[in-house]
C-alpha atoms as a PDB file:
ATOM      1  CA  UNK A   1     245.997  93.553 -49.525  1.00  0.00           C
ATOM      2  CA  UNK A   2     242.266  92.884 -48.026  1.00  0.00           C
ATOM      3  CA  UNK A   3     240.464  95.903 -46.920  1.00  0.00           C
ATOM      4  CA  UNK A   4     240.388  96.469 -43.245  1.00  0.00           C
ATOM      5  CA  UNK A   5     238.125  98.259 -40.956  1.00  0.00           C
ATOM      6  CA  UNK A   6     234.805  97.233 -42.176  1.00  0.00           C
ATOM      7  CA  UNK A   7     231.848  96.876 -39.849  1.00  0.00           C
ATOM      8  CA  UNK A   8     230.145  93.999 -41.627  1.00  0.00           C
ATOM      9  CA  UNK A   9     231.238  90.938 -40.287  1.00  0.00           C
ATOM     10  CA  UNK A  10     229.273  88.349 -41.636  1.00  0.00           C
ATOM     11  CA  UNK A  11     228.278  87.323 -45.072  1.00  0.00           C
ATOM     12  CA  UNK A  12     225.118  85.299 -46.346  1.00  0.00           C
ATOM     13  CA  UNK A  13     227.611  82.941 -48.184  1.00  0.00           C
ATOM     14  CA  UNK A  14     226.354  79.743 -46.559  1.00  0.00           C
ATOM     15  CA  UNK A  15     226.457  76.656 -48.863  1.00  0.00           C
ATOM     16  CA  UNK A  16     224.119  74.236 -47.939  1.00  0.00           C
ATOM     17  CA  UNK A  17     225.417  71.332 -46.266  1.00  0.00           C
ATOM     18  CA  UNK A  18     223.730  68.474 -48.101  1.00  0.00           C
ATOM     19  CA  UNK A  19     223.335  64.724 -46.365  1.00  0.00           C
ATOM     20  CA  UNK A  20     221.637  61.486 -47.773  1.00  0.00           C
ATOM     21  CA  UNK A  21     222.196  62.601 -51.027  1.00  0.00           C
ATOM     22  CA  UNK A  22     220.740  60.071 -53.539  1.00  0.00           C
ATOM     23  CA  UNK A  23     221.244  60.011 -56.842  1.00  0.00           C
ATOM     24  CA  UNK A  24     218.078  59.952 -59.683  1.00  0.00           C
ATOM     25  CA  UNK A  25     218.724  57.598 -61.584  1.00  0.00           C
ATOM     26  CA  UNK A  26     215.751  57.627 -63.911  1.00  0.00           C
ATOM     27  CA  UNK A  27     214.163  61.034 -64.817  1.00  0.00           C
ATOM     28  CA  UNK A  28     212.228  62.194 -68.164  1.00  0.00           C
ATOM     29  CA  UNK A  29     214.248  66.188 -67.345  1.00  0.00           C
ATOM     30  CA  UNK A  30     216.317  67.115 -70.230  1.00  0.00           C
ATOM     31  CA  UNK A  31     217.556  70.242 -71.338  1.00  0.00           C
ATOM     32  CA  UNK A  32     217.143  71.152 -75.380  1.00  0.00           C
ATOM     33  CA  UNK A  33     220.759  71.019 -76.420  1.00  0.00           C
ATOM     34  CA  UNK A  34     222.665  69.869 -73.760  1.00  0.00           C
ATOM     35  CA  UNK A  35     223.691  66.396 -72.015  1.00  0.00           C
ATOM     36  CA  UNK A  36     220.828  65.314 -69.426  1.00  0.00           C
ATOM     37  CA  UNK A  37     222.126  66.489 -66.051  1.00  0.00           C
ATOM     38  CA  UNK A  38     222.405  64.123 -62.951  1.00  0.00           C
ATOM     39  CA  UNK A  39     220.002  65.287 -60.577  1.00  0.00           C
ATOM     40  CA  UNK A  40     220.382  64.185 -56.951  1.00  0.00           C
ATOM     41  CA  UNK A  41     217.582  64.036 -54.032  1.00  0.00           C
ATOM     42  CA  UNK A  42     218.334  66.079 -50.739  1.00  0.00           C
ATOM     43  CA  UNK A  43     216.407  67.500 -48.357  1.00  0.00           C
ATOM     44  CA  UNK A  44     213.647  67.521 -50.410  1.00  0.00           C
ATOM     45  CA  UNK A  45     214.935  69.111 -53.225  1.00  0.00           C
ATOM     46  CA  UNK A  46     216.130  68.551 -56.220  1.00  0.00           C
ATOM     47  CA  UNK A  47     220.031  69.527 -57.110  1.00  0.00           C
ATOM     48  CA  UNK A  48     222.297  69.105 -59.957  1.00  0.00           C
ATOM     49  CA  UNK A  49     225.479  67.668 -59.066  1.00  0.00           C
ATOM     50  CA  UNK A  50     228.887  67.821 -60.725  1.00  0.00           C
ATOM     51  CA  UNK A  51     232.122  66.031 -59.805  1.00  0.00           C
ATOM     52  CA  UNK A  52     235.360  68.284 -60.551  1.00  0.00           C
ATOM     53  CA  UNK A  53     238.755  68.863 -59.979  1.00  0.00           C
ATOM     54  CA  UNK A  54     239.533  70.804 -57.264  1.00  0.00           C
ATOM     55  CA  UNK A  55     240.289  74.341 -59.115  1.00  0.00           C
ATOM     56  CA  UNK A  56     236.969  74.080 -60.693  1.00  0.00           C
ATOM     57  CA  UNK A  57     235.496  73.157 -57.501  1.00  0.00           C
ATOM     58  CA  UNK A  58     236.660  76.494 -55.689  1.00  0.00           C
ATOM     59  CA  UNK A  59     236.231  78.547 -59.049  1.00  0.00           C
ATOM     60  CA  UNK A  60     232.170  77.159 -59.214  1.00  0.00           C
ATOM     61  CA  UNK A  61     231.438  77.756 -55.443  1.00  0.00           C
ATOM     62  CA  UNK A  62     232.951  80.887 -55.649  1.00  0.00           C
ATOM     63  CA  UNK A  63     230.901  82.253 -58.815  1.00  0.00           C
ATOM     64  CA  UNK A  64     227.854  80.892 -56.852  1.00  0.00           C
ATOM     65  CA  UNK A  65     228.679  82.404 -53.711  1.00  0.00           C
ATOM     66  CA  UNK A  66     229.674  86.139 -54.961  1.00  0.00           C
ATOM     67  CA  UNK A  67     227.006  86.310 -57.683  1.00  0.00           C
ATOM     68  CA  UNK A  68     224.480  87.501 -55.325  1.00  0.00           C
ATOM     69  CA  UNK A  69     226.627  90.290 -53.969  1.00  0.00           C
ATOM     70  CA  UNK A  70     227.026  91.476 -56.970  1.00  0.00           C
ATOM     71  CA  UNK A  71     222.996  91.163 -58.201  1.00  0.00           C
ATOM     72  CA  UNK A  72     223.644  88.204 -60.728  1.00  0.00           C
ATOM     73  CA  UNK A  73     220.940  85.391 -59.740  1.00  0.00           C
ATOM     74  CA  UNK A  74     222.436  82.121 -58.946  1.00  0.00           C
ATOM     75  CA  UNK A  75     220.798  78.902 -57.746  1.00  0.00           C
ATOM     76  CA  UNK A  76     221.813  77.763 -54.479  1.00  0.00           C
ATOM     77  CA  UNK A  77     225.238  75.874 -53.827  1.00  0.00           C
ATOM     78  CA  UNK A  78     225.514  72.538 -51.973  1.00  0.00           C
ATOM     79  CA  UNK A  79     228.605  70.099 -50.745  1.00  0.00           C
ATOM     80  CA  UNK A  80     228.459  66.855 -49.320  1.00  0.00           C
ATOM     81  CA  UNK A  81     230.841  65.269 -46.947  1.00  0.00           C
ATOM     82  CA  UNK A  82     230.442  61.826 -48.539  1.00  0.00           C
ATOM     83  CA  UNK A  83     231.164  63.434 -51.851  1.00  0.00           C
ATOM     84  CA  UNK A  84     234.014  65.911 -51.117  1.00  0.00           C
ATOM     85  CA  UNK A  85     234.637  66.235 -55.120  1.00  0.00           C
ATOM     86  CA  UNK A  86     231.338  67.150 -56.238  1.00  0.00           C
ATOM     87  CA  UNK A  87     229.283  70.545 -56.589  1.00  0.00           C
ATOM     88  CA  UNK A  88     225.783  70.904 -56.352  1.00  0.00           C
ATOM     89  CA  UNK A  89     223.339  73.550 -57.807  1.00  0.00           C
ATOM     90  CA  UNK A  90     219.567  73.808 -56.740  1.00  0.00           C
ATOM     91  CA  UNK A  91     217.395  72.610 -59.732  1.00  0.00           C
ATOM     92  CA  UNK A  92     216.087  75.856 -61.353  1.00  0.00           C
ATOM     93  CA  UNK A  93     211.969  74.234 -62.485  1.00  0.00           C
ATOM     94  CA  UNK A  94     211.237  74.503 -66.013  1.00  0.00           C
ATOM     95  CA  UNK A  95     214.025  76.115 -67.710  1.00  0.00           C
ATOM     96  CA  UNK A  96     215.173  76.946 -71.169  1.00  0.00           C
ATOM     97  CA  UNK A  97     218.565  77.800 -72.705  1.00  0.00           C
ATOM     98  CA  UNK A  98     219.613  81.520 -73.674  1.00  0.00           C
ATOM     99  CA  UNK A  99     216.973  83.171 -76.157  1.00  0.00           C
ATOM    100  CA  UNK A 100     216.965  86.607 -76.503  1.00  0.00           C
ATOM    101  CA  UNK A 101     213.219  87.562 -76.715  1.00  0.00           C
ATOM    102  CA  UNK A 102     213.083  85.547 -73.953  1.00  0.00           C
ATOM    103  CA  UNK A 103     215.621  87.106 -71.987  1.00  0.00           C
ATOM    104  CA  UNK A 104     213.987  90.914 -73.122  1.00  0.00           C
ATOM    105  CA  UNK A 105     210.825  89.882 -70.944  1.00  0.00           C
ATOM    106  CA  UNK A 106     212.720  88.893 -67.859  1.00  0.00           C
ATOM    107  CA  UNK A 107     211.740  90.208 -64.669  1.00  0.00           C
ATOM    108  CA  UNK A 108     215.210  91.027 -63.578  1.00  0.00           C
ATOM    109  CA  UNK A 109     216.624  91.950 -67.127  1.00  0.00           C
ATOM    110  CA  UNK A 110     219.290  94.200 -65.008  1.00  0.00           C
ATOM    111  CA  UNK A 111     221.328  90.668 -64.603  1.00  0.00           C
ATOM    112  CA  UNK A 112     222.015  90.635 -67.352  1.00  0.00           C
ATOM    113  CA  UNK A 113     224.964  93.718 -66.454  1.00  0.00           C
ATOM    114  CA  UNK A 114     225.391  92.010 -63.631  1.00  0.00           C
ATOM    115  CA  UNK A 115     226.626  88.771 -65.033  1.00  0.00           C
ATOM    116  CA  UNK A 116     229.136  90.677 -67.457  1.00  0.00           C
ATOM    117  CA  UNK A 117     230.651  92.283 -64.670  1.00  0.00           C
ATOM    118  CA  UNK A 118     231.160  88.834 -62.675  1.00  0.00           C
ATOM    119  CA  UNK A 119     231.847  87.056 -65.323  1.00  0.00           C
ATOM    120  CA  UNK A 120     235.081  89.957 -65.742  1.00  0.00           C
ATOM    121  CA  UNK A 121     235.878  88.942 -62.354  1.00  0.00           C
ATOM    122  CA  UNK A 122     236.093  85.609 -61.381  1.00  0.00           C
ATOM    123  CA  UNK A 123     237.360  85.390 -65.408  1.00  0.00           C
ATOM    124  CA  UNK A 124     234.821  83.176 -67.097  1.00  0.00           C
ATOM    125  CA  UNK A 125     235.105  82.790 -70.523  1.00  0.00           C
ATOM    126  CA  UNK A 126     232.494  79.587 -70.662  1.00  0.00           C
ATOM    127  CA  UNK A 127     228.942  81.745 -70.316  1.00  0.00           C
ATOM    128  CA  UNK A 128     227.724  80.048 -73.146  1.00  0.00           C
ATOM    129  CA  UNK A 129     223.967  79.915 -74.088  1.00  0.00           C
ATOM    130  CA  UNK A 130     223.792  76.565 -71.332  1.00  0.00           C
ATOM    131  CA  UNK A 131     224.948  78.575 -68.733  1.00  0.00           C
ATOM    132  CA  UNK A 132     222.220  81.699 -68.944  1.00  0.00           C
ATOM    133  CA  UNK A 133     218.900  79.549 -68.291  1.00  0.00           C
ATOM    134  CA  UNK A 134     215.437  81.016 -68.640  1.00  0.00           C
ATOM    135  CA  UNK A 135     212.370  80.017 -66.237  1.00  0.00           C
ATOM    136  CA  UNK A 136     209.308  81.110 -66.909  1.00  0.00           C
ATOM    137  CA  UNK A 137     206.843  83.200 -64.394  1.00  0.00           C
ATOM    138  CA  UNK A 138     204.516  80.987 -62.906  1.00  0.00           C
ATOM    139  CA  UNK A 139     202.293  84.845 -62.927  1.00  0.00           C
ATOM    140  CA  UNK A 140     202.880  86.328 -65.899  1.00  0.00           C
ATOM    141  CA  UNK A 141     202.227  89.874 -66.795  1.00  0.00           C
ATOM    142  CA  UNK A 142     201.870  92.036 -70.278  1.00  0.00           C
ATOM    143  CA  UNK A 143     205.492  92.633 -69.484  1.00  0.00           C
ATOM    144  CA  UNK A 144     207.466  90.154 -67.578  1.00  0.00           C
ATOM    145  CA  UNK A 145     207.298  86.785 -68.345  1.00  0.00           C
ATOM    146  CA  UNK A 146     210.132  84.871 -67.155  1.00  0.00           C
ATOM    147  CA  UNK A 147     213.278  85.331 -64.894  1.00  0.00           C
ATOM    148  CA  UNK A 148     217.265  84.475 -65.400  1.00  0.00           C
ATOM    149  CA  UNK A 149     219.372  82.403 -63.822  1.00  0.00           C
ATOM    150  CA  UNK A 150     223.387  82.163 -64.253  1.00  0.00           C
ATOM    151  CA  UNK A 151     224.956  78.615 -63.577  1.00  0.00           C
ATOM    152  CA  UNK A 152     228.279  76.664 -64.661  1.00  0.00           C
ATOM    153  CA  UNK A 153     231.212  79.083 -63.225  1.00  0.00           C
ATOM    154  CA  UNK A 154     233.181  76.156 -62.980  1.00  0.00           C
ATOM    155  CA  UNK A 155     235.893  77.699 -65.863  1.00  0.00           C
ATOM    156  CA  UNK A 156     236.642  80.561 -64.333  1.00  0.00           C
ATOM    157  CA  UNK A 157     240.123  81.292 -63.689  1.00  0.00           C
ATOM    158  CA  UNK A 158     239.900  82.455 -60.506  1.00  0.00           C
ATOM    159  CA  UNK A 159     239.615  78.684 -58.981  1.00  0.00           C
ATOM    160  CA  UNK A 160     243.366  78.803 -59.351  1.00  0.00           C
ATOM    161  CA  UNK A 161     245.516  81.124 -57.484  1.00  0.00           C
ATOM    162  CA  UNK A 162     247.746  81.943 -60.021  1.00  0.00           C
ATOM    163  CA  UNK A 163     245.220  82.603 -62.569  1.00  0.00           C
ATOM    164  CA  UNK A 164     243.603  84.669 -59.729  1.00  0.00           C
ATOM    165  CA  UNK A 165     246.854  86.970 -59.399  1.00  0.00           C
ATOM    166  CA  UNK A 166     248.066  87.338 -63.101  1.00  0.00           C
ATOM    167  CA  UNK A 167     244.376  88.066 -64.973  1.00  0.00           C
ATOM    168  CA  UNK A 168     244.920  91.600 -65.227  1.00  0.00           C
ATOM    169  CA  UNK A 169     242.127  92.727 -67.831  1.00  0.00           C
ATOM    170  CA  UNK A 170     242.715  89.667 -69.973  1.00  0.00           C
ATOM    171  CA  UNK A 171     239.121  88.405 -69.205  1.00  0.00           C
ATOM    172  CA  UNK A 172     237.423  87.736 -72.515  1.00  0.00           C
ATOM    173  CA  UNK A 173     234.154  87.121 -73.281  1.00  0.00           C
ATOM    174  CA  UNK A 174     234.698  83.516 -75.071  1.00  0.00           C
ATOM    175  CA  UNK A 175     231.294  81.748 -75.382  1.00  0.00           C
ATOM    176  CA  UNK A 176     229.248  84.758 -74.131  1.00  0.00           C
ATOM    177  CA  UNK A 177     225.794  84.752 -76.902  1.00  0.00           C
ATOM    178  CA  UNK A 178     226.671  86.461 -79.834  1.00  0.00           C
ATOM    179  CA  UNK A 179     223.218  88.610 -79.460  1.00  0.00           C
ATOM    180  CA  UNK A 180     224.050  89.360 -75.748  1.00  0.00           C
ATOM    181  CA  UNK A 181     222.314  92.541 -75.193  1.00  0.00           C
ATOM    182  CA  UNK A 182     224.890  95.622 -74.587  1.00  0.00           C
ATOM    183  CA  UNK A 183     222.399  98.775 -74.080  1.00  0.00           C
ATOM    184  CA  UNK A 184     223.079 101.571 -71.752  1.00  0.00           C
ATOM    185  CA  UNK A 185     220.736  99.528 -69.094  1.00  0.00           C
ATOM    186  CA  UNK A 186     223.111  96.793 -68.935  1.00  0.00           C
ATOM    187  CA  UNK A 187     226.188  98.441 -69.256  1.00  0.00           C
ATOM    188  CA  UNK A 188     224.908 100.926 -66.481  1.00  0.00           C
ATOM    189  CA  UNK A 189     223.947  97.333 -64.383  1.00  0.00           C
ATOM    190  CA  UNK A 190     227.364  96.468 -65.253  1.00  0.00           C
ATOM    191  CA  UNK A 191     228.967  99.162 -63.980  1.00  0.00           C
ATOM    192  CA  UNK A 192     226.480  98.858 -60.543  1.00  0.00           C
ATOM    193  CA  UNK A 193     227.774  95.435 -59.711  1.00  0.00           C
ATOM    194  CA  UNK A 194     231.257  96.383 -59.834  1.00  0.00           C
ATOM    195  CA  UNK A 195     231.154  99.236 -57.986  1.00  0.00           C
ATOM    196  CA  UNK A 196     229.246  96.386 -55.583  1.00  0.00           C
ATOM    197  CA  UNK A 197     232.554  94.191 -55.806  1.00  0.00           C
ATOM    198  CA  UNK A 198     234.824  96.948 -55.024  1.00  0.00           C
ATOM    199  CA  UNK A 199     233.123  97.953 -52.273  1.00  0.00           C
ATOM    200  CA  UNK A 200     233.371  94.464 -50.708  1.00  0.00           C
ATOM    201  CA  UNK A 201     235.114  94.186 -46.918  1.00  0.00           C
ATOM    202  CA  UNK A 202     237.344  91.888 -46.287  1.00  0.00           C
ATOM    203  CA  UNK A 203     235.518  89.843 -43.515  1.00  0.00           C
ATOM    204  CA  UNK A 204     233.242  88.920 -46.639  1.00  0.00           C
ATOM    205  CA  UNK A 205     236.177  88.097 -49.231  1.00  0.00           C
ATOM    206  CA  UNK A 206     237.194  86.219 -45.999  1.00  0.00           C
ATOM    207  CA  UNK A 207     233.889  84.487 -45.906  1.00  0.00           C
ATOM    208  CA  UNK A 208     233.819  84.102 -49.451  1.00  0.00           C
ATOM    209  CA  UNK A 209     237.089  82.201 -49.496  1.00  0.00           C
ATOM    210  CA  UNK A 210     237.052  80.101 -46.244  1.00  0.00           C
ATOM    211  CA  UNK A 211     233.422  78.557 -48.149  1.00  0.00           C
ATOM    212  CA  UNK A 212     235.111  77.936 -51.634  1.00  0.00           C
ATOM    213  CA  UNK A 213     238.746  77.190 -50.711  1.00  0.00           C
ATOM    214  CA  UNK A 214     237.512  75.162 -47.259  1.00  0.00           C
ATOM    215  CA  UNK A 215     239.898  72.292 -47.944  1.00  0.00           C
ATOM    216  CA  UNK A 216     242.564  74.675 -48.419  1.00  0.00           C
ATOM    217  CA  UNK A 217     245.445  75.574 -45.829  1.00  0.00           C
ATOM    218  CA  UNK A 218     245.102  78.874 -44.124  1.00  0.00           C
ATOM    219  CA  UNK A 219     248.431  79.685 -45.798  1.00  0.00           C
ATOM    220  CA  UNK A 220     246.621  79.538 -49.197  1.00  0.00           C
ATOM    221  CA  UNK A 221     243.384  80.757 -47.503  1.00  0.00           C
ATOM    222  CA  UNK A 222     245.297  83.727 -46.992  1.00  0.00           C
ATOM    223  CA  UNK A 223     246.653  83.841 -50.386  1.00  0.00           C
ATOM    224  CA  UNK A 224     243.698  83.645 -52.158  1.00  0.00           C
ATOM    225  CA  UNK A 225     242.186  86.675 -49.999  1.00  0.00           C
ATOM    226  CA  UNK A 226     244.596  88.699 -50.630  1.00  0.00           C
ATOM    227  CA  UNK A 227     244.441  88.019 -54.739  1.00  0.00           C
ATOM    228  CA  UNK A 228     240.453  88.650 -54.041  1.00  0.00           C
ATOM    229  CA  UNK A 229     240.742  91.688 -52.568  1.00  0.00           C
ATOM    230  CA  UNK A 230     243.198  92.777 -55.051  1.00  0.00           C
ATOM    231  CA  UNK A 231     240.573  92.080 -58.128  1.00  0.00           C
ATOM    232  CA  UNK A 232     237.821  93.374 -56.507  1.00  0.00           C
ATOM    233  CA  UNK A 233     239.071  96.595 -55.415  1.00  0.00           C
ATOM    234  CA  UNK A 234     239.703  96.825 -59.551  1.00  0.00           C
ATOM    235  CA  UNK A 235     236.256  95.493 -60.460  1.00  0.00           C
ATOM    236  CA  UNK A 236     235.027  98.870 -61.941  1.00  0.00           C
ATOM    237  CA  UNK A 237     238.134  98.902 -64.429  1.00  0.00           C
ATOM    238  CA  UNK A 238     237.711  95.633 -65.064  1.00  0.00           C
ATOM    239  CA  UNK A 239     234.314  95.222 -65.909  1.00  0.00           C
ATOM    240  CA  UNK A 240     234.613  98.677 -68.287  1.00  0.00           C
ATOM    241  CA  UNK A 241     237.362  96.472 -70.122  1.00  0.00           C
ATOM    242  CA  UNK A 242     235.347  93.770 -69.973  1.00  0.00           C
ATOM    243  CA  UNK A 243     231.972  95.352 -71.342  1.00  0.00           C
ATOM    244  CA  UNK A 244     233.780  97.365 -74.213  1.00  0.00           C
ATOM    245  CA  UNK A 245     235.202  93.746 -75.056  1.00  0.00           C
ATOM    246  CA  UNK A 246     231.444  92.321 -75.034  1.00  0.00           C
ATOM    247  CA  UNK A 247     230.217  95.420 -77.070  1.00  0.00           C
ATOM    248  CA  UNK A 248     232.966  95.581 -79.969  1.00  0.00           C
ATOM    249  CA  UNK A 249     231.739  91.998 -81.239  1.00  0.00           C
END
């Protein structure tokens, strides 16, 4: 059951409500690798957009919206009224697909923990080398020279309820790099960001649901806080399953 007696009652969740949304239909972006995304125009910024079915729809505005509580960084979400099927994700400038050496000079090389122990959570078995991007520093130093991003939680399992309930420690690592880095400064960054998740009240998991399962009766609302709470309060067990999964490659 949800945690009760928190005094936080509010949570930073807010996706961005997007209007006159136009689509780019001509653009020279393309990412090494991968299929050339369709960027949209809104607000003055640029945003990839996705259309998907509605489990994969809660499961990627919910790995948007709780990455940051747990320290993983992860563009900024968007919906549209006119386009109640689609996702969007701010446009991260100038990035690059997984490299380690790359990933070594990040600025925030501790999200790297982080994003193991979400990606336990939420049960994402798709953080392939697409999904980790790499952006350089527009002020680079002897030691930093670019910053991570995580994006594409749209697999997860926990976009369907029952998936939610029954995970257990099954989450497995699937796509995750090969060379993903597993020394005791991630797996101690790991272990930070669940602690983070347990430690969760439920007005947030309330928050996090009502923005990722907004089309959903409060019946299932309910539902799927209750499952939340439930995996969250196990986050630290889960993750330490999860990392000694990652590490035994």
């Amino acid at each position: 059951m949800p945690r009760t007696g928190d005094d936080q009652t509010t949570l930073d969740c807010s996706v961005v409500a997007l209007r006159d949304v136009a689509e780019l239909t001509t653009t020279p972006i393309r990412l090494e690798g991968a299929c050339k995304p369709k960027l949209y125009l809104a607000g003055g910024q640029l945003w990839v957009g996705k259309r998907l079915a509605a489990a994969r729809r809660r499961a990627e505005v919910l790995g948007s919206l709780l990455g940051p509580e747990l320290g993983v960084p992860v563009p900024r979400v968007g919906l549209c009224d006119s386009m109640p099927d689609s996702v969007f994700s701010e446009w991260v400038a100038t990035p690059a697909h997984w490299d380690l050496a790359g990933a070594g000079v990040a600025d925030n090389y501790e999200a790297l923990g982080a994003g193991l122990a979400l990606d336990a959570v939420i049960g994402n078995a798709d953080r392939n080398p697409r999904n980790i991007l790499i952006q350089p520093l527009e002020k680079q130093d002897k030691t930093h020279m670019c910053t991570l991003w995580f994006i594409d939680h749209e697999a997860a399992e926990a976009g369907e309820l029952r998936r939610l309930r029954g995970m257990g420690n099954s989450a497995h690592p699937g796509e995750l790099p090969g060379d993903y880095p597993t020394d005791f400064a991630v797996e101690q960054a790991c272990e930070a960001a669940a602690a983070r998740a347990a430690e969760i009240p439920e007005s947030r998991i309330r928050a996090l649901v009502a923005a990722s399962c907004g089309n959903e009766s409060p019946a299932i609302q309910n539902k799927f806080v209750d499952a939340l709470a439930e995996r969250l309060a196990a986050a630290p067990r889960i993750a330490e399953a999860y990392f000694r999964k990652v590490a035994a490659r």
